[in-house]
C-alpha atoms as a PDB file:
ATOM      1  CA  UNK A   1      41.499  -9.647 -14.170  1.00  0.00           C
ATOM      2  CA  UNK A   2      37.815 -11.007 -14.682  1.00  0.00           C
ATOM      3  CA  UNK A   3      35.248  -8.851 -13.047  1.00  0.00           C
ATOM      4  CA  UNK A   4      32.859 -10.449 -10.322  1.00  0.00           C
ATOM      5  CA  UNK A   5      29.766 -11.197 -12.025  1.00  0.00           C
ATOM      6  CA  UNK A   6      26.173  -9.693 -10.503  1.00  0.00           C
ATOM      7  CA  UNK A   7      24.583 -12.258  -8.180  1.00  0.00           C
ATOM      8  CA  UNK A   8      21.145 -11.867  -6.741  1.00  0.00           C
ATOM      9  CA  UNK A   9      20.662 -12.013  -3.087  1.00  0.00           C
ATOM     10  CA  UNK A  10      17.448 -12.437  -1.006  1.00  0.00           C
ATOM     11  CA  UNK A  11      15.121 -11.974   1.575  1.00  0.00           C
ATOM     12  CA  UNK A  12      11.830 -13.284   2.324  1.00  0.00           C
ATOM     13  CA  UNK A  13       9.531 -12.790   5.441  1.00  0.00           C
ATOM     14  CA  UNK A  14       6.494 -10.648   6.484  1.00  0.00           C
ATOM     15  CA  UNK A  15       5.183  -7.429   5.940  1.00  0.00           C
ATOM     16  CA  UNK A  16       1.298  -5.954   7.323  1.00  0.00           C
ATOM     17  CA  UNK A  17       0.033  -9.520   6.970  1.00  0.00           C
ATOM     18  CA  UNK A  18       1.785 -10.456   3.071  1.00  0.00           C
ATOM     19  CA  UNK A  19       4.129 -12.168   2.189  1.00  0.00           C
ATOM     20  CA  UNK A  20       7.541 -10.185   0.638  1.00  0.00           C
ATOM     21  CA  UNK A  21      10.176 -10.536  -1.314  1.00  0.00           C
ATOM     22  CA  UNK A  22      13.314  -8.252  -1.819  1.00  0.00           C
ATOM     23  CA  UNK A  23      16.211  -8.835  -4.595  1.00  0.00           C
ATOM     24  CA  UNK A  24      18.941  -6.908  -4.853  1.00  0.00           C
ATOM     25  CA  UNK A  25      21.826  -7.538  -7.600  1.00  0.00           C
ATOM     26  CA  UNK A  26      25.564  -7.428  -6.729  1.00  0.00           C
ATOM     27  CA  UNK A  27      29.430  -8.268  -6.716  1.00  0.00           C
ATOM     28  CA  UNK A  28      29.407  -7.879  -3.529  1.00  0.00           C
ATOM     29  CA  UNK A  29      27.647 -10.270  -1.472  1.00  0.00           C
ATOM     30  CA  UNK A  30      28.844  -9.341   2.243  1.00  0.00           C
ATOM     31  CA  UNK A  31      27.808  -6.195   1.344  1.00  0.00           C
ATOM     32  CA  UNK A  32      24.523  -6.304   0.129  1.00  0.00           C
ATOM     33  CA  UNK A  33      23.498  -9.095   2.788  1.00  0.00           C
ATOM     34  CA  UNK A  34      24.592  -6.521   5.491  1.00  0.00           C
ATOM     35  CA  UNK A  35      22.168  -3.778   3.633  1.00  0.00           C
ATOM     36  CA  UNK A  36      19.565  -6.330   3.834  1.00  0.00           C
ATOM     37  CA  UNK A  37      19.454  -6.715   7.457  1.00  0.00           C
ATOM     38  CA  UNK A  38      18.875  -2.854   7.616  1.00  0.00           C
ATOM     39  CA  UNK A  39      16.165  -2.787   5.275  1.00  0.00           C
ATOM     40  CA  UNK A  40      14.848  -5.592   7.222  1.00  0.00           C
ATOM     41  CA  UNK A  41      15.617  -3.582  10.454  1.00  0.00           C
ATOM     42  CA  UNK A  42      13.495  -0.179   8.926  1.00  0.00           C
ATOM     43  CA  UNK A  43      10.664  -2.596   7.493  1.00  0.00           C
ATOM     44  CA  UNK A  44      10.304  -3.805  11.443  1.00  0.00           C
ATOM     45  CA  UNK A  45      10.310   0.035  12.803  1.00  0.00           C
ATOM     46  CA  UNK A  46       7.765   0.765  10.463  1.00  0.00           C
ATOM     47  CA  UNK A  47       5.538  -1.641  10.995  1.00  0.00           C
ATOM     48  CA  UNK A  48       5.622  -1.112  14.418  1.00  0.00           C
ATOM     49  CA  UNK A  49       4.277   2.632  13.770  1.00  0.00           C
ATOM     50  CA  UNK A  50       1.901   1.818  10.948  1.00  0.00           C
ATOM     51  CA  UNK A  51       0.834  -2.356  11.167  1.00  0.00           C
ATOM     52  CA  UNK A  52      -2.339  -2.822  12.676  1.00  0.00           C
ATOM     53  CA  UNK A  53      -1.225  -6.508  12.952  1.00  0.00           C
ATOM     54  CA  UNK A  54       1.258  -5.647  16.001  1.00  0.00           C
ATOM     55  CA  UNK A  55      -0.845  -4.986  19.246  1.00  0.00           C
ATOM     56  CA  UNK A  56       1.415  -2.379  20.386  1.00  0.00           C
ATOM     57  CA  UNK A  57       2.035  -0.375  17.061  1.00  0.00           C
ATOM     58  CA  UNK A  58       1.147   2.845  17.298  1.00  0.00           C
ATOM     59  CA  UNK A  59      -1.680   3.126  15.028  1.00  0.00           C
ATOM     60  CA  UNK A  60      -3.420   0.862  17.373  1.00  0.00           C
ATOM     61  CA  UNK A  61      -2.229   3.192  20.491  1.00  0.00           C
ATOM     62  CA  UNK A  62      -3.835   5.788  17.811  1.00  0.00           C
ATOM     63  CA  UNK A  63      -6.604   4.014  17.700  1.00  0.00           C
ATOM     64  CA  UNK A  64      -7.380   3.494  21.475  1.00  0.00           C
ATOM     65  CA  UNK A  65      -6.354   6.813  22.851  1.00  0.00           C
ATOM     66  CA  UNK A  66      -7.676   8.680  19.677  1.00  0.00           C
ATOM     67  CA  UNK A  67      -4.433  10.975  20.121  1.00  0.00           C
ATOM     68  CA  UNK A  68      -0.814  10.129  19.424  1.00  0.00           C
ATOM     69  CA  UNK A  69       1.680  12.634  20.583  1.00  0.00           C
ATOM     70  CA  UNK A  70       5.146  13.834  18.950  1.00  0.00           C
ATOM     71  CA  UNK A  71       4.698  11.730  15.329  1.00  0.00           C
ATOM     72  CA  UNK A  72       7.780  11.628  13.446  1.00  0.00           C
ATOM     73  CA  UNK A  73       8.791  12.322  10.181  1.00  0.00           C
ATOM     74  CA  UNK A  74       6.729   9.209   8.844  1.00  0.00           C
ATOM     75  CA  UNK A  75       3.759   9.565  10.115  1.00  0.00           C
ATOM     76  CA  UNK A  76       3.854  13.058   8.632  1.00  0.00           C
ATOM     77  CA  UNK A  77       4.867  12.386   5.244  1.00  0.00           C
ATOM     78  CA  UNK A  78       2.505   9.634   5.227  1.00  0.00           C
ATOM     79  CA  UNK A  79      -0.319  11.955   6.187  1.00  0.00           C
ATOM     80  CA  UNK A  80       0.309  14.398   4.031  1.00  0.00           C
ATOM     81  CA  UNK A  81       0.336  11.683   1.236  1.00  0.00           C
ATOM     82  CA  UNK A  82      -2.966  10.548   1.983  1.00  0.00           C
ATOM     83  CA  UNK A  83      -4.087  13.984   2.008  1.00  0.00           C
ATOM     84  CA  UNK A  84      -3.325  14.792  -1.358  1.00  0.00           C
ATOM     85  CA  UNK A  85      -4.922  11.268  -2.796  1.00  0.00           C
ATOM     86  CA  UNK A  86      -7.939  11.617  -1.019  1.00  0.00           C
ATOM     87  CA  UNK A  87      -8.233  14.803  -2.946  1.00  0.00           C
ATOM     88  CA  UNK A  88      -7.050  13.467  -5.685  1.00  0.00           C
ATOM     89  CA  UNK A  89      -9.548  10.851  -5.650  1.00  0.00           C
ATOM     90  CA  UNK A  90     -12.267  12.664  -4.482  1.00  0.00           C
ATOM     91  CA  UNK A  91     -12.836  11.637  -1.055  1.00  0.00           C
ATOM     92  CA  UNK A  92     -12.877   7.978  -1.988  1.00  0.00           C
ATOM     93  CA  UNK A  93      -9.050   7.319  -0.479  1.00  0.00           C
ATOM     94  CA  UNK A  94      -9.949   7.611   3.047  1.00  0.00           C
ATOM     95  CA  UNK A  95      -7.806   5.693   6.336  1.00  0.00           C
ATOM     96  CA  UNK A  96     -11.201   6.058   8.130  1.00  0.00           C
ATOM     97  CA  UNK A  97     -12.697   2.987   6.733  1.00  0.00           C
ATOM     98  CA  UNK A  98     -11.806   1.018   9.106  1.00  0.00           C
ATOM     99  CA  UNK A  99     -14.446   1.919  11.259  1.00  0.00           C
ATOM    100  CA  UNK A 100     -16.611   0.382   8.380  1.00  0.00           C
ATOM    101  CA  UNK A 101     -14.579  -2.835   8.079  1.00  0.00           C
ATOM    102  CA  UNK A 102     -15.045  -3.715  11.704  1.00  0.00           C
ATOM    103  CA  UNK A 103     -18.982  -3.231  11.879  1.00  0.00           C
ATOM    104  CA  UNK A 104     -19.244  -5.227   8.220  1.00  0.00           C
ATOM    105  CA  UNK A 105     -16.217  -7.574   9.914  1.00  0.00           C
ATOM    106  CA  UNK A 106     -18.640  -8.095  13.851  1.00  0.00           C
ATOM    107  CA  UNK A 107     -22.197  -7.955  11.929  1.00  0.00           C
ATOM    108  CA  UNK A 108     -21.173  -9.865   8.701  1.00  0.00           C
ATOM    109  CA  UNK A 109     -24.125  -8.163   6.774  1.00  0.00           C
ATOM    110  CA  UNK A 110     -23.784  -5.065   3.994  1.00  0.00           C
ATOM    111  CA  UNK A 111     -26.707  -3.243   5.959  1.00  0.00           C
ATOM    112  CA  UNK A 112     -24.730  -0.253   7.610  1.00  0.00           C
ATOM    113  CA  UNK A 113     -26.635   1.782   9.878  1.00  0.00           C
ATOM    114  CA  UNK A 114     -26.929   5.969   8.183  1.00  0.00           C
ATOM    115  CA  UNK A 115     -25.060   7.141  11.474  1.00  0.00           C
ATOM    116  CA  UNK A 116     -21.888   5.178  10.715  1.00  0.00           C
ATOM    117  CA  UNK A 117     -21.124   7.558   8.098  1.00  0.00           C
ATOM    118  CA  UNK A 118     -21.089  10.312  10.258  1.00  0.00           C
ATOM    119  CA  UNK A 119     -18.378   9.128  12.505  1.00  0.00           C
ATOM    120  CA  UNK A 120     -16.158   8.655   9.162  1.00  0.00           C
ATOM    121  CA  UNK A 121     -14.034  11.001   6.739  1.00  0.00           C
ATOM    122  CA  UNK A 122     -10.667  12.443   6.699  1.00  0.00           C
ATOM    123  CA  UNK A 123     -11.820  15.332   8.463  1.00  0.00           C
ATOM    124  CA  UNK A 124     -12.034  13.199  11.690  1.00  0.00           C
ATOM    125  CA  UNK A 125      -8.329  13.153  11.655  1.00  0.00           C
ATOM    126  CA  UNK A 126      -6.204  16.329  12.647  1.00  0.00           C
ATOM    127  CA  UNK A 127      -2.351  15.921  12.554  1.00  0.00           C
ATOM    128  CA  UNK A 128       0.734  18.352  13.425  1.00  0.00           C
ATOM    129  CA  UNK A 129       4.051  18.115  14.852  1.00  0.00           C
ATOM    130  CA  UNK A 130       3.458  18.108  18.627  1.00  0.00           C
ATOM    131  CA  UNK A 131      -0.108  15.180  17.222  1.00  0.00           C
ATOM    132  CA  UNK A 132      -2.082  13.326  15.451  1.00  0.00           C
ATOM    133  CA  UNK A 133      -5.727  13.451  16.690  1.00  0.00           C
ATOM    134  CA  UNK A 134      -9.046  11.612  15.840  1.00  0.00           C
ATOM    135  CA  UNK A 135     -11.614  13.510  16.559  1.00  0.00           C
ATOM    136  CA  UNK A 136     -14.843  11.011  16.837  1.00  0.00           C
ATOM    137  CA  UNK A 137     -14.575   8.890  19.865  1.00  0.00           C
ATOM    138  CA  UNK A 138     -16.321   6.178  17.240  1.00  0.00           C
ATOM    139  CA  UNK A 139     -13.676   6.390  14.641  1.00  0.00           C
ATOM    140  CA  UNK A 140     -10.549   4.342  13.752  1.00  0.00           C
ATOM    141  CA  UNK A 141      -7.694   4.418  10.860  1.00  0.00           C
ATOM    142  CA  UNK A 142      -6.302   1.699   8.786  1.00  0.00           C
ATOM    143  CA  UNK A 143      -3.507   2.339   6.785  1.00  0.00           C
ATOM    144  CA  UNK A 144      -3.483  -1.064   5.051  1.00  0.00           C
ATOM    145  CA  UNK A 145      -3.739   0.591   1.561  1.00  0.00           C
ATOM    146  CA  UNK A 146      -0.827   2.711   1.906  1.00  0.00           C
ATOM    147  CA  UNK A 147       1.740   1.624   4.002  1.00  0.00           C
ATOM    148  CA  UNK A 148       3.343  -1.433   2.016  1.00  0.00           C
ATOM    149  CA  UNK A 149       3.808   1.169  -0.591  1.00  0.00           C
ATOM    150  CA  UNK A 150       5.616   3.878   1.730  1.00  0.00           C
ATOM    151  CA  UNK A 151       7.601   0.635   3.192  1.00  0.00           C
ATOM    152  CA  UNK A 152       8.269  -0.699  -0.764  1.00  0.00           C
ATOM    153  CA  UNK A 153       9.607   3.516  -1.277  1.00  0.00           C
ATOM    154  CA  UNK A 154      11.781   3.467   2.157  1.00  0.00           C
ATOM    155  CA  UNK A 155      13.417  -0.160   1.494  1.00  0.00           C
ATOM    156  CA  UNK A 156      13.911   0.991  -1.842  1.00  0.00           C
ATOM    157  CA  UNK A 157      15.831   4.046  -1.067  1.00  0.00           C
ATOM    158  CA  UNK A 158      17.628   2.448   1.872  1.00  0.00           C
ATOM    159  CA  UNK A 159      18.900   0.235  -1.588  1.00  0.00           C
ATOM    160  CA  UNK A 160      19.724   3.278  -3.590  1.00  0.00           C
ATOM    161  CA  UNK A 161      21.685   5.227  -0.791  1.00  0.00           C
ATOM    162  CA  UNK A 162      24.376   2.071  -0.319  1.00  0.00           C
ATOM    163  CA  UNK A 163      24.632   2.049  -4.445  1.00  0.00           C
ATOM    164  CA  UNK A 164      22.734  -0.536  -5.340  1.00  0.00           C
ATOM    165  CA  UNK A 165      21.572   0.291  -8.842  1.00  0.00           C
ATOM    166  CA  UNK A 166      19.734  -3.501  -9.746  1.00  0.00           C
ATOM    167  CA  UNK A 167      17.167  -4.293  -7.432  1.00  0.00           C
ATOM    168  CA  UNK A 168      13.474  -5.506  -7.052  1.00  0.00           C
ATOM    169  CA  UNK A 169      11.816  -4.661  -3.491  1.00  0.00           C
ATOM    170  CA  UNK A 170       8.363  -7.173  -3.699  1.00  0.00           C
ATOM    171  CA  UNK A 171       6.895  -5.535  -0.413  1.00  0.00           C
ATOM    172  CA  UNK A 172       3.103  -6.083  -0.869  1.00  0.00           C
ATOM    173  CA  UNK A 173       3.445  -3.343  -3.870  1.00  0.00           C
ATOM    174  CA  UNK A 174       6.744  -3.606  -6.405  1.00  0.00           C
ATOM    175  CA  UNK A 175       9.429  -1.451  -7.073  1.00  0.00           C
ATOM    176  CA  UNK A 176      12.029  -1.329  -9.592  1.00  0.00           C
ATOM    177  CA  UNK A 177      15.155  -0.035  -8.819  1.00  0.00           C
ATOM    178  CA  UNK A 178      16.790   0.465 -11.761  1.00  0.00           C
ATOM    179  CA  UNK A 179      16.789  -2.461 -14.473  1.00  0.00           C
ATOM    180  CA  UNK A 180      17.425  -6.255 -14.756  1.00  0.00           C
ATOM    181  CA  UNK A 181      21.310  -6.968 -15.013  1.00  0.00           C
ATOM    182  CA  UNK A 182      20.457  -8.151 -17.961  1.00  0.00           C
ATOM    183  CA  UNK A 183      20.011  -4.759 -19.268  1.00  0.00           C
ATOM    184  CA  UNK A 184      16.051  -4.948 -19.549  1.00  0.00           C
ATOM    185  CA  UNK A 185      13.332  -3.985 -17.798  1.00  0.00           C
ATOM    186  CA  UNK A 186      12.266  -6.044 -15.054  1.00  0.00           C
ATOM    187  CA  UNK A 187       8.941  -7.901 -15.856  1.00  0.00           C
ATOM    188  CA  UNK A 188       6.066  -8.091 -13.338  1.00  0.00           C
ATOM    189  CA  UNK A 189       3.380 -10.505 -13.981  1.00  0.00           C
ATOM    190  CA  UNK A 190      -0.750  -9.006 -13.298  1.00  0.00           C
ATOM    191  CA  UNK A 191      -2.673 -12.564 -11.789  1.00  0.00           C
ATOM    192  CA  UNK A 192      -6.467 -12.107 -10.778  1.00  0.00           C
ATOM    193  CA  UNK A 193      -7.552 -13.423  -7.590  1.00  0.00           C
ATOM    194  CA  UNK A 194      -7.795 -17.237  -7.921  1.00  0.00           C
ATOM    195  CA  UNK A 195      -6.699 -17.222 -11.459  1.00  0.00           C
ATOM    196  CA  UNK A 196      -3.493 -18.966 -12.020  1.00  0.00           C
ATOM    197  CA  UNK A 197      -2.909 -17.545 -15.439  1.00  0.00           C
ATOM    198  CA  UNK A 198      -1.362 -14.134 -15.863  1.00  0.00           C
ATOM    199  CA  UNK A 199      -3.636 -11.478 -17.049  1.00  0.00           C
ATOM    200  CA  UNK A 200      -0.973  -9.560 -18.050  1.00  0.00           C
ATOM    201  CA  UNK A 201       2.951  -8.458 -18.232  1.00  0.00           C
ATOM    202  CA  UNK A 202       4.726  -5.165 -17.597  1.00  0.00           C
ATOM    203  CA  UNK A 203       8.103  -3.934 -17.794  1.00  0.00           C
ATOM    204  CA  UNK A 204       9.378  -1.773 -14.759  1.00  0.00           C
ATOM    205  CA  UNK A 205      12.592   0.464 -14.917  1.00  0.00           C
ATOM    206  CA  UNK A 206      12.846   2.749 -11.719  1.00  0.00           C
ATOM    207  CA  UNK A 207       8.791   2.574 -11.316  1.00  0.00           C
ATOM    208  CA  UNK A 208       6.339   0.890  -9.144  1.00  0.00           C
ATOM    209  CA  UNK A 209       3.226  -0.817  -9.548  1.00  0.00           C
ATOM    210  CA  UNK A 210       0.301  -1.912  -6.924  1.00  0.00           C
ATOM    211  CA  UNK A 211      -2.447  -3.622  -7.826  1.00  0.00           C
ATOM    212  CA  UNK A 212      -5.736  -4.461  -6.000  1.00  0.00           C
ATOM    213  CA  UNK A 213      -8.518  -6.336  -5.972  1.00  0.00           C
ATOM    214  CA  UNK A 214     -11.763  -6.165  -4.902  1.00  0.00           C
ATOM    215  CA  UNK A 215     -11.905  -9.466  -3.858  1.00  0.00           C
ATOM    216  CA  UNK A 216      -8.601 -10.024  -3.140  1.00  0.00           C
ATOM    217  CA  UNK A 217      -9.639 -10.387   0.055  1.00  0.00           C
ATOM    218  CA  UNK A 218     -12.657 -11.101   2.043  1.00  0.00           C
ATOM    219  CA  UNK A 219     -14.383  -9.547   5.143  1.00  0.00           C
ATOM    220  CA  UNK A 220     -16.060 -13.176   6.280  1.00  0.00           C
ATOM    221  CA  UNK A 221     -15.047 -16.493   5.165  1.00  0.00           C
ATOM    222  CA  UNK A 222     -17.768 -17.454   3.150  1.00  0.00           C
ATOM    223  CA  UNK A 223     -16.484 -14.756   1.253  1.00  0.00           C
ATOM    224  CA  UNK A 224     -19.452 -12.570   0.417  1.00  0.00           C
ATOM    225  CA  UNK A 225     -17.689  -9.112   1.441  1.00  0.00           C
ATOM    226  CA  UNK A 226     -14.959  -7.875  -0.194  1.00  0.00           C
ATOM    227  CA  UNK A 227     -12.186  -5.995   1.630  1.00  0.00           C
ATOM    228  CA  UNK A 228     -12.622  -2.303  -0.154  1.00  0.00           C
ATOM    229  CA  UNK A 229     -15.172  -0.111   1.284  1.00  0.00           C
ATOM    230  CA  UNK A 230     -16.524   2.516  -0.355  1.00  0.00           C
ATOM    231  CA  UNK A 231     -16.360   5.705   2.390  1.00  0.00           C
ATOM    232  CA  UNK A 232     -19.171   7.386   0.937  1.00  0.00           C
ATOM    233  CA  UNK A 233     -21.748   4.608   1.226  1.00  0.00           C
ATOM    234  CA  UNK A 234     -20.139   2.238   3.078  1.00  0.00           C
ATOM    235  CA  UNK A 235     -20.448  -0.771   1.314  1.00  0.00           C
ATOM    236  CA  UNK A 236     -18.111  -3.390   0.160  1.00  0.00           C
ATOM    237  CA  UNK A 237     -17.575  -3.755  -3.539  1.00  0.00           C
ATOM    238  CA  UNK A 238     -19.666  -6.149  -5.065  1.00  0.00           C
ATOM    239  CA  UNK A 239     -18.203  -5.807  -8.591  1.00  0.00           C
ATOM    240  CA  UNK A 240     -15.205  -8.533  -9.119  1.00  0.00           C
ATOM    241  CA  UNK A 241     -12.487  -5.679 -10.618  1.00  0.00           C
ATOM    242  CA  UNK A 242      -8.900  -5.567 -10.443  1.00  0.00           C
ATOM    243  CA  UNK A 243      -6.706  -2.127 -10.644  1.00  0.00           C
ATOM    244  CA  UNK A 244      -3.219  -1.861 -11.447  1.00  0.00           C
ATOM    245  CA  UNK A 245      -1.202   1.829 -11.038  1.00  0.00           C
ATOM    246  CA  UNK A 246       2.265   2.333 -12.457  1.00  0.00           C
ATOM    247  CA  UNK A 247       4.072   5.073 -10.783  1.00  0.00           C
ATOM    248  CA  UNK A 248       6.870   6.445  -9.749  1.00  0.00           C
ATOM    249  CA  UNK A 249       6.000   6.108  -5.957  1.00  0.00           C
ATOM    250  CA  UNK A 250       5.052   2.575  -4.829  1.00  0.00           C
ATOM    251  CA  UNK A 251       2.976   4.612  -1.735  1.00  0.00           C
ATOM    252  CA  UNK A 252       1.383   6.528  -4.637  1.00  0.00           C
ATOM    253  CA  UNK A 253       0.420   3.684  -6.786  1.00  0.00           C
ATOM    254  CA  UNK A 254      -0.749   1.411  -3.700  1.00  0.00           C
ATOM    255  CA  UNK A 255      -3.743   4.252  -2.766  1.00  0.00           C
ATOM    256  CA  UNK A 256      -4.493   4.978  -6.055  1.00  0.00           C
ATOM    257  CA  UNK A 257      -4.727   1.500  -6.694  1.00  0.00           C
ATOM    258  CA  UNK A 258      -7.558   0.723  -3.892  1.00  0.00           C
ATOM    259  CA  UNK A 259      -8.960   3.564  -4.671  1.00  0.00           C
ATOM    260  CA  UNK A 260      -9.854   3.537  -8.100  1.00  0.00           C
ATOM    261  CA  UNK A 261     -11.480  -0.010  -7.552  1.00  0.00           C
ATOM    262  CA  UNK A 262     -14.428   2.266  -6.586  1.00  0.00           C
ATOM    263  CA  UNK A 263     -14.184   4.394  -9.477  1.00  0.00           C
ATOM    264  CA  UNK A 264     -16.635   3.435 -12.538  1.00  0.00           C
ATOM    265  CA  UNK A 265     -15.370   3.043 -15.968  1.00  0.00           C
ATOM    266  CA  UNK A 266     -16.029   6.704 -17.091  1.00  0.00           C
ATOM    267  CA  UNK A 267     -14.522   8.003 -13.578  1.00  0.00           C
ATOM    268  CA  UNK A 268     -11.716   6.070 -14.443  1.00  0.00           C
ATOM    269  CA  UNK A 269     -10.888   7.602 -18.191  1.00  0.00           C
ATOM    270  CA  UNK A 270     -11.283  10.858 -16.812  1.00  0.00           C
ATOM    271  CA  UNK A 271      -9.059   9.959 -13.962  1.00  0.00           C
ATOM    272  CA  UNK A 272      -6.400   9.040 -16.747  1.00  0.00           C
ATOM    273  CA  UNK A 273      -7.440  11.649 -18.995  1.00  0.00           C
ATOM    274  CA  UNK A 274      -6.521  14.063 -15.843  1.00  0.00           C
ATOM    275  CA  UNK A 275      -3.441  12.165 -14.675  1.00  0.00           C
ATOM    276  CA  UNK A 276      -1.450  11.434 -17.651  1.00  0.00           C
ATOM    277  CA  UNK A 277       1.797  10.740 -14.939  1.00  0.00           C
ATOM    278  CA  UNK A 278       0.105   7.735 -14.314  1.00  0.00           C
ATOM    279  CA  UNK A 279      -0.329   3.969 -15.725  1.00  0.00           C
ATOM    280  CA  UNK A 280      -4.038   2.513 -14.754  1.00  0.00           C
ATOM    281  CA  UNK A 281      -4.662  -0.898 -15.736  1.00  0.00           C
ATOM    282  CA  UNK A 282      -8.174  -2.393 -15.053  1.00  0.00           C
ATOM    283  CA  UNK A 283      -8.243  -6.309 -16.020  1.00  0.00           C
END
């Protein structure tokens, strides 16, 4: 008896403001359309804890009330990532930017008054099981370079647990799960901002890779801001650069990724020189 061959099957649709893709290979199409609804399903209840594009979400009840009581196991784990790559990074990973990006976003100038600094920094935020707490009144949290990674990890795994083996989760940031059916690695293109040719092409095989931009994005429309801030001066980038982190963890190689856009080219080869786990591509 001939076996069923491996079909892909798709979704499309939203994620933090992006557009995503996920493909998952199988013999069993019932089966893996039905494990697409629930990685649809945990892509919605994360976004409504982390998406600063849903009014309600709780970073934006975070946000308002400066305290969010009882987090669960996400927001923890999530924390405690961006803990570790802000020290990995040396401050320059910090959710507190977004205080920044709505005075550059409501006075669409780079000229950032001193005492905006002060009301900045991951030591504003204080988290535990019973909250999470930001301490300046002033302050506010985006977690716009992180999330689509954790979200890429968690779809990912929700793929893994139900035996998929073949799949590629395109969720802002891309993840492998194993290889191509074709038995190769699956091959992700590197495109510039505005530049229709590809800059560059890797092979993924159980890894993830993020890449960002620093003006992949703009602050104002006549785009003169970029999107990254740097938390120590805060100023946008004005340097066109683009980053690209291979990793094991998509959540990983998305903060690493914005991150390291405000690195200069010797911070940079001692970052790899000192983090040999890691891929870094600068184009």
């Amino acid at each position: 008896m001939a076996s069923h061959p491996m079909l892909p099957v798709r979704w499309s649709g939203y994620l933090l403001g992006s557009t995503g893709n996920l493909t998952l290979y199988s013999k069993d199409s019932q089966h893996a359309k039905k494990t697409l609804r629930f990685v649809f399903n945990e892509i919605q209840r994360l976004e409504q804890k982390f998406s600063l594009y849903l009014a309600d979400s709780e970073i934006n009840q975070l946000n308002q009330h400066k305290v969010l009581l009882n987090p669960n196991s996400d927001w923890l784990d999530l924390l405690d990532r961006i803990r570790t790559i802000h020290n990995q990074t040396h401050g320059l990973f910090d959710p507190t930017i977004q205080t920044l990006w709505n005075f550059h976003k409501n006075s669409k100038t780079q000229d950032l008054p001193l005492e905006s600094l002060s009301k900045i920094g991951w030591h504003q935020i204080h988290y535990s099981k019973s909250e999470i707490r930001i301490l300046n009144k002033d302050c506010e949290i985006s977690l716009n370079g992180i999330a689509q990674g954790y979200i890429t990890d968690k779809a990912t795994d929700i793929l893994k647990n139900e035996g998929f083996q073949n799949a590629l989760v395109e969720l802002g940031e891309t993840k492998a799960l194993g290889q191509h059916p074709k038995q190769r690695p699956f091959q992700i293109g590197i495109q510039k901002p505005k530049n229709e040719t590809l800059e560059k092409t890797i092979e993924l095989n159980n890894q993830a890779i993020a890449t960002s931009s620093s003006f992949g994005s703009y602050l104002l429309e006549n785009e003169q801001l970029g999107h990254i801030i740097n938390p120590t001066t805060g100023k946008t980038v004005s340097k066109e650069k683009t980053i690209s982190v291979i990793a094991d963890s998509a959540t990983t190689a998305d903060a690493l990724s914005t991150a390291l856009i405000l690195f200069n080219d010797d911070k940079i080869k001692t970052f790899k020189s000192e983090h040999t786990y890691y891929n870094i591509i600068a184009t």
